[in-house]
N, C-alpha and C. Protein backbone atom coordinates (compact mmCIF):
# COMPACT_ATOMS: atom_id res chain seq x y z
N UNK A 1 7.75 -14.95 7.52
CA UNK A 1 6.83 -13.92 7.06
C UNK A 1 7.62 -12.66 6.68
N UNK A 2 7.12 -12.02 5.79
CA UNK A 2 7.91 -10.73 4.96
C UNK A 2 7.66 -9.93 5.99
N UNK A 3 8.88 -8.67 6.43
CA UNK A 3 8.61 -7.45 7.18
C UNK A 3 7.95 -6.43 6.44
N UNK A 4 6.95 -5.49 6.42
CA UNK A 4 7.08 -4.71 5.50
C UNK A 4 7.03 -3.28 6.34
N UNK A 5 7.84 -2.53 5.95
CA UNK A 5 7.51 -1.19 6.59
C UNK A 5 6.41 -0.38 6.43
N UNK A 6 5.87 0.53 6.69
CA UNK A 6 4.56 1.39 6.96
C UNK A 6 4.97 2.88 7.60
N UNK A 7 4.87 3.76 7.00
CA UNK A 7 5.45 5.01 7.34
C UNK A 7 4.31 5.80 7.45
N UNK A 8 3.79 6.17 9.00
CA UNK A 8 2.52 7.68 8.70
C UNK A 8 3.08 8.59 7.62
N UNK A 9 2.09 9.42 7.84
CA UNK A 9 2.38 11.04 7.15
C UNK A 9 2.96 11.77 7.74
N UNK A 10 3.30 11.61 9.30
CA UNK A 10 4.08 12.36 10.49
C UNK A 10 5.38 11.45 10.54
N UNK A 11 5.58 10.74 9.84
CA UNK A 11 7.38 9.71 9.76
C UNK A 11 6.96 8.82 10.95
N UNK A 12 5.91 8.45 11.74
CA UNK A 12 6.15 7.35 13.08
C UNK A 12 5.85 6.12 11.96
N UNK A 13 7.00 5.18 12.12
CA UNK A 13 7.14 3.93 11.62
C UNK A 13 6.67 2.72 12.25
N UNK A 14 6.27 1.98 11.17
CA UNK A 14 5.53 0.54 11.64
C UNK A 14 6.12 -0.71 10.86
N UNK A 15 6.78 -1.15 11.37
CA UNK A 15 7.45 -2.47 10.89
C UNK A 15 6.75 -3.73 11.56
N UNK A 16 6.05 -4.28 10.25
CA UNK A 16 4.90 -5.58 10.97
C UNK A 16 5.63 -6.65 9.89
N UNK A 17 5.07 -7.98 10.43
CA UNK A 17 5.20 -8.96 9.58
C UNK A 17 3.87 -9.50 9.04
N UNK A 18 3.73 -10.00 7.94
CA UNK A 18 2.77 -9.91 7.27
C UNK A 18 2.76 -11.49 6.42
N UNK A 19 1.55 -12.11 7.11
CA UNK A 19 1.65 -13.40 6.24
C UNK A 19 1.44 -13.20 4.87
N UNK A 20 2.38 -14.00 4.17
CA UNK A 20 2.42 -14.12 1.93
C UNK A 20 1.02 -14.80 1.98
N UNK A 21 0.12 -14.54 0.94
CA UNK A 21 -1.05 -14.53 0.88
C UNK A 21 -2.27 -12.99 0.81
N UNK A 22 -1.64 -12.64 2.07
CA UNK A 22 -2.30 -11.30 2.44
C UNK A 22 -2.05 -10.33 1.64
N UNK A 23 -3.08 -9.23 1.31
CA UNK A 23 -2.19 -7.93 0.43
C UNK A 23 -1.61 -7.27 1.86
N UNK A 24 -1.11 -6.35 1.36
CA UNK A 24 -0.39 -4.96 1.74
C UNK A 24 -1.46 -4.51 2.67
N UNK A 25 -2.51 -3.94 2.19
CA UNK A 25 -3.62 -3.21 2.53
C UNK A 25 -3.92 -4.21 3.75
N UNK A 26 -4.48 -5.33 4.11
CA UNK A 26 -4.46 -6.29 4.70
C UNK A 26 -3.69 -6.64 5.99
N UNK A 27 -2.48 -6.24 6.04
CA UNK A 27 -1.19 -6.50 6.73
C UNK A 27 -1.60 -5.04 7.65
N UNK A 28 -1.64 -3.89 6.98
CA UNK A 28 -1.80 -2.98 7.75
C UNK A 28 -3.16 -2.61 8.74
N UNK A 29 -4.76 -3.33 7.70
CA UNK A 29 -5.72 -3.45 8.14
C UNK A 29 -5.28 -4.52 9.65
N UNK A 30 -4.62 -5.67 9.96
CA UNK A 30 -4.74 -7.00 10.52
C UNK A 30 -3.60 -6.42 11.99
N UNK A 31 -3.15 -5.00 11.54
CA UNK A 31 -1.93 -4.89 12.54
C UNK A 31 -2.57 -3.49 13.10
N UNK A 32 -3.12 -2.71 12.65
CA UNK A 32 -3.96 -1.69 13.14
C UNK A 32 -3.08 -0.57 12.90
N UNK A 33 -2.56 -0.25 11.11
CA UNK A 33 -1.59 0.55 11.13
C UNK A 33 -2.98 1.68 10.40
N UNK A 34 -2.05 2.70 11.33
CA UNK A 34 -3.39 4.02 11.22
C UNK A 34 -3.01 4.57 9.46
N UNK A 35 -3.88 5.64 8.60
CA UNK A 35 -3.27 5.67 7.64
C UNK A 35 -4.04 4.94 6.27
N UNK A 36 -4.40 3.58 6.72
CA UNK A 36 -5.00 2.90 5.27
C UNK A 36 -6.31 3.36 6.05
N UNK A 37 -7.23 3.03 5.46
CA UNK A 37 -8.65 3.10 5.73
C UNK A 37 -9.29 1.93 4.27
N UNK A 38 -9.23 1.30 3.40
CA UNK A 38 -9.47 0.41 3.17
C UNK A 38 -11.16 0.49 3.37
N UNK A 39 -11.56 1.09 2.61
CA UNK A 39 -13.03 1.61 2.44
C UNK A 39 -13.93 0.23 1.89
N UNK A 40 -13.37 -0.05 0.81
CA UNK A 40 -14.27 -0.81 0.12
C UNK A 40 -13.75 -2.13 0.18
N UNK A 41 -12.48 -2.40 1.57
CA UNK A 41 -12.47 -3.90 1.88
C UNK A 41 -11.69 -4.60 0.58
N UNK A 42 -10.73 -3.74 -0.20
CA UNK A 42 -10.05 -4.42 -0.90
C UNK A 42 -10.53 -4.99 -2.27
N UNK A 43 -11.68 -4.59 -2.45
CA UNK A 43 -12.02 -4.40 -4.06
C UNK A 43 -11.56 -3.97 -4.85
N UNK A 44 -10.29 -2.95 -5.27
CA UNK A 44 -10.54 -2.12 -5.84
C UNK A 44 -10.99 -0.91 -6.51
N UNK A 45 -12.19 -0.56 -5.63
CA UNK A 45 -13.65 0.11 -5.72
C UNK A 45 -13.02 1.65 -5.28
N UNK A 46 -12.04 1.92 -4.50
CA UNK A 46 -11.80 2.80 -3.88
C UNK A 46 -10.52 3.05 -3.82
N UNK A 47 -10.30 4.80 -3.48
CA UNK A 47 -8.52 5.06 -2.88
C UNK A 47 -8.24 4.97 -1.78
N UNK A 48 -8.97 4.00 -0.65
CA UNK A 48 -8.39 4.69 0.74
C UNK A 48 -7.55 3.78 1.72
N UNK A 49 -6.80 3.08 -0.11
CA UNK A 49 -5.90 2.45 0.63
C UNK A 49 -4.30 2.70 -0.21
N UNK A 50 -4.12 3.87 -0.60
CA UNK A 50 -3.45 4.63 -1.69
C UNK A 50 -1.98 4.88 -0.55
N UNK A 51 -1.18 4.23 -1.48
CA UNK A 51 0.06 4.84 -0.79
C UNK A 51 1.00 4.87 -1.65
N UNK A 52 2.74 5.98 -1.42
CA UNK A 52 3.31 6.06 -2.07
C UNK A 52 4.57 5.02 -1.79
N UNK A 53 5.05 4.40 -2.91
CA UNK A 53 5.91 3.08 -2.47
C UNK A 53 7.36 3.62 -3.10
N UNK A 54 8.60 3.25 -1.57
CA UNK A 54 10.06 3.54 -1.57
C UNK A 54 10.31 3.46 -3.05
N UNK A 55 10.77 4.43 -3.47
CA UNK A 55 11.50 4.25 -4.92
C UNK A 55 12.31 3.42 -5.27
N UNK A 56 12.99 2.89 -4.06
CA UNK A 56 13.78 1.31 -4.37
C UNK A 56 12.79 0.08 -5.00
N UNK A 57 11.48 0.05 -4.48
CA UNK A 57 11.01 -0.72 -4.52
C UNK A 57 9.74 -0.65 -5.91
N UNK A 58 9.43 -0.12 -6.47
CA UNK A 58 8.27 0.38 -7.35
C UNK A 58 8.56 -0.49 -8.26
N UNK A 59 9.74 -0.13 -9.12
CA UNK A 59 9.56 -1.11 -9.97
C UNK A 59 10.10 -3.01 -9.98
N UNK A 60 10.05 -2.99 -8.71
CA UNK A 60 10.17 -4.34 -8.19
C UNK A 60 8.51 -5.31 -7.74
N UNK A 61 7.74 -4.49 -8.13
CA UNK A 61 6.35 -5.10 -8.12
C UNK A 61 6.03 -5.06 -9.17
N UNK A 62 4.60 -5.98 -9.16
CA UNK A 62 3.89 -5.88 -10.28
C UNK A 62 3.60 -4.97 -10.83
N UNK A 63 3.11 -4.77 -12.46
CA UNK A 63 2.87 -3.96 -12.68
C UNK A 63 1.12 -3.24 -12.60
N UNK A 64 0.97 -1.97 -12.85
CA UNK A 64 -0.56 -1.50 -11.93
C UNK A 64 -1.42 -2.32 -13.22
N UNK A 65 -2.79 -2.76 -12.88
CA UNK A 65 -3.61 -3.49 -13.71
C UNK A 65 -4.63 -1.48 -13.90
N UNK A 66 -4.75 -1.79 -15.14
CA UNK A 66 -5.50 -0.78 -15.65
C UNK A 66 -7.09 -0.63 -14.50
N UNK A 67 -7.59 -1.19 -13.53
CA UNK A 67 -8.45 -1.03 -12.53
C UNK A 67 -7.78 -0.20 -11.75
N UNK A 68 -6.76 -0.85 -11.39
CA UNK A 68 -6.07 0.17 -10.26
C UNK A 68 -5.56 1.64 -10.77
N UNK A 69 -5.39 1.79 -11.84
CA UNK A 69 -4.69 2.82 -12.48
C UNK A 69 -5.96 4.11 -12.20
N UNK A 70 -6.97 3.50 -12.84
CA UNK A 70 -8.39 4.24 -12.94
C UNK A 70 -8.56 4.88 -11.62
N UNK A 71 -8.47 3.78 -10.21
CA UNK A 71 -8.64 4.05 -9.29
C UNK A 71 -8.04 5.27 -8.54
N UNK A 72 -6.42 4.93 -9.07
CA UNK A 72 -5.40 5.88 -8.70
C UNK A 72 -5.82 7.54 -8.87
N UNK A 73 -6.85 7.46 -10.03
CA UNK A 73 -7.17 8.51 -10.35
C UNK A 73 -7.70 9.50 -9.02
N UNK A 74 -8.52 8.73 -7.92
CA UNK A 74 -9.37 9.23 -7.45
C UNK A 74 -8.72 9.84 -6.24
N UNK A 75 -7.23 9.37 -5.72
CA UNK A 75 -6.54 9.44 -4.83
C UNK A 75 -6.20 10.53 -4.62
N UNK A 76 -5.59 10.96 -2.80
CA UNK A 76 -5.18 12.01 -2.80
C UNK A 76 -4.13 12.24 -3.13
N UNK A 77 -3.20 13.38 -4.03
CA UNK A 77 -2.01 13.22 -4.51
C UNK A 77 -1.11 12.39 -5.16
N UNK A 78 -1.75 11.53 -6.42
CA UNK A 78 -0.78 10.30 -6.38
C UNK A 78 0.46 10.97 -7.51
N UNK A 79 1.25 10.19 -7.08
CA UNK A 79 2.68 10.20 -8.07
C UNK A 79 2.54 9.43 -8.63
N UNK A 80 2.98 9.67 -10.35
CA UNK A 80 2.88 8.44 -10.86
C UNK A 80 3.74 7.86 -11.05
N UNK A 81 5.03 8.49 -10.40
CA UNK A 81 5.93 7.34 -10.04
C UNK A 81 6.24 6.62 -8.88
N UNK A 82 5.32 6.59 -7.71
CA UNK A 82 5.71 6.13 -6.45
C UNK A 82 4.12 5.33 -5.85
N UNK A 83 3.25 6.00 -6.69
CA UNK A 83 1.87 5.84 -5.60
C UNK A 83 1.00 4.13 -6.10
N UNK A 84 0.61 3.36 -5.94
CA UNK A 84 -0.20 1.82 -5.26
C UNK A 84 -1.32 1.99 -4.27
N UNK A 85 -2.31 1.36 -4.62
CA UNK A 85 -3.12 0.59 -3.85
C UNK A 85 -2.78 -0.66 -3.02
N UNK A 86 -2.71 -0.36 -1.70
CA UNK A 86 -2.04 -1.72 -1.47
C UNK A 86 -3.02 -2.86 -1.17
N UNK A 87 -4.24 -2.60 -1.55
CA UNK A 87 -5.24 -3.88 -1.89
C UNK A 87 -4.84 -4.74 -3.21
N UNK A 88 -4.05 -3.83 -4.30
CA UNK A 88 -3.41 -4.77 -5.15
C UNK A 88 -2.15 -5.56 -5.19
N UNK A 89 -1.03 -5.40 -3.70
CA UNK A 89 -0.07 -5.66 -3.89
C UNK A 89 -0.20 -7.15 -2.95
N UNK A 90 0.05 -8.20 -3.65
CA UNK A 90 0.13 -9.49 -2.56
C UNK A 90 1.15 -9.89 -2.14
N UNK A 91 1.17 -9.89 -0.56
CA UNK A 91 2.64 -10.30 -0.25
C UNK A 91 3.34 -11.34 -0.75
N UNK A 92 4.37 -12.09 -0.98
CA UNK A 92 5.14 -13.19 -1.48
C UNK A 92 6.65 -12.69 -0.70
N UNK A 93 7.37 -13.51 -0.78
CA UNK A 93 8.87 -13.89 0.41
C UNK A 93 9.55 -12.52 -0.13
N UNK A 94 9.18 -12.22 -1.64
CA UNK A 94 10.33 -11.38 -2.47
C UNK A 94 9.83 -9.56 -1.97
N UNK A 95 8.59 -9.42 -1.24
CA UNK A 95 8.07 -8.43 -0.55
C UNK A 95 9.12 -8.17 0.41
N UNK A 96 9.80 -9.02 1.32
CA UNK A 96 10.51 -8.60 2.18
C UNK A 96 10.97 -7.34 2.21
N UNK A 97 10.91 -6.61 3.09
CA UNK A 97 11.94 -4.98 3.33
C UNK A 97 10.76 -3.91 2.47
N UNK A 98 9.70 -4.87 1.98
CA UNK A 98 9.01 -3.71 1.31
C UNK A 98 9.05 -2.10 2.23
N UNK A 99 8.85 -0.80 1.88
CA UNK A 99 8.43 -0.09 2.67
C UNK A 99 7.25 1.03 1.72
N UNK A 100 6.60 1.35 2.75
CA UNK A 100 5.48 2.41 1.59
C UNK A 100 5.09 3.28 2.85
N UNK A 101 4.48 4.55 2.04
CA UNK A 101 4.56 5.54 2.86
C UNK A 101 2.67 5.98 2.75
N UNK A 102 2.48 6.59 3.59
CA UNK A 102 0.52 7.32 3.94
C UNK A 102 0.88 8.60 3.20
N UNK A 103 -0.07 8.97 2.36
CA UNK A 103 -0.29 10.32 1.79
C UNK A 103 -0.86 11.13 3.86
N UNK A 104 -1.11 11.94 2.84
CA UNK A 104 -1.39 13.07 3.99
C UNK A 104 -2.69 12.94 4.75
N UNK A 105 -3.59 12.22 3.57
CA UNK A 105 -4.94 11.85 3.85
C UNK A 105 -5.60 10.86 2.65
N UNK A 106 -6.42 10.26 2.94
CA UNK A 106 -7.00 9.33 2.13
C UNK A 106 -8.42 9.62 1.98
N UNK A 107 -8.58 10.00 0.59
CA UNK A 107 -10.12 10.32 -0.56
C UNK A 107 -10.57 9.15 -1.06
């Protein structure tokens, strides 16, 4: 199973493993990492599962589907070079070492 890191907004770190299958959002919902809130259960529908992803890693994922982009809109603070929904990101082996970070708060 892929490790993926999880960083609060206060730097306390969460390194979980996360079955491939699962999103992002999912892994943190299933491990009780504080931070996502995952409002609308991974639809899409919502930001409150908005995070900003290690600059090593951004452009090593998919790219954002114009839903999520829209969504991004609604988020608190996003960068548009760092910030994901991690209801869109699905784990796979090549996730490994992922790490992503909690905005300050989630809208």
């Amino acid at each position: 199973m892929p490790k993926i890191t999880y960083i609060e907004h206060n730097g306390t770190e969460h390194v979980v493993e996360v079955p491939v299958g699962l999103t992002v959002m999912e892994g943190a919902r299933d491990n009780g990492i504080p931070g996502i809130e995952a409002d609308c259960g991974g639809a899409c529908a919502c930001s409150t599962c908005h995070v900003y992803v290690d600059p090593d890693w951004f452009d090593r994922l998919p790219p954002i589907e114009p839903m999520e982009e829209d969504m991004l809109d609604f988020a608190f603070k996003p960068d548009p070079n760092r910030s994901r929904l991690t209801c869109q990101l699905k784990v796979t082996e090549a996730l490994e070492g992922l790490i992503v970070e909690m905005p300050e708060k989630q809208i």
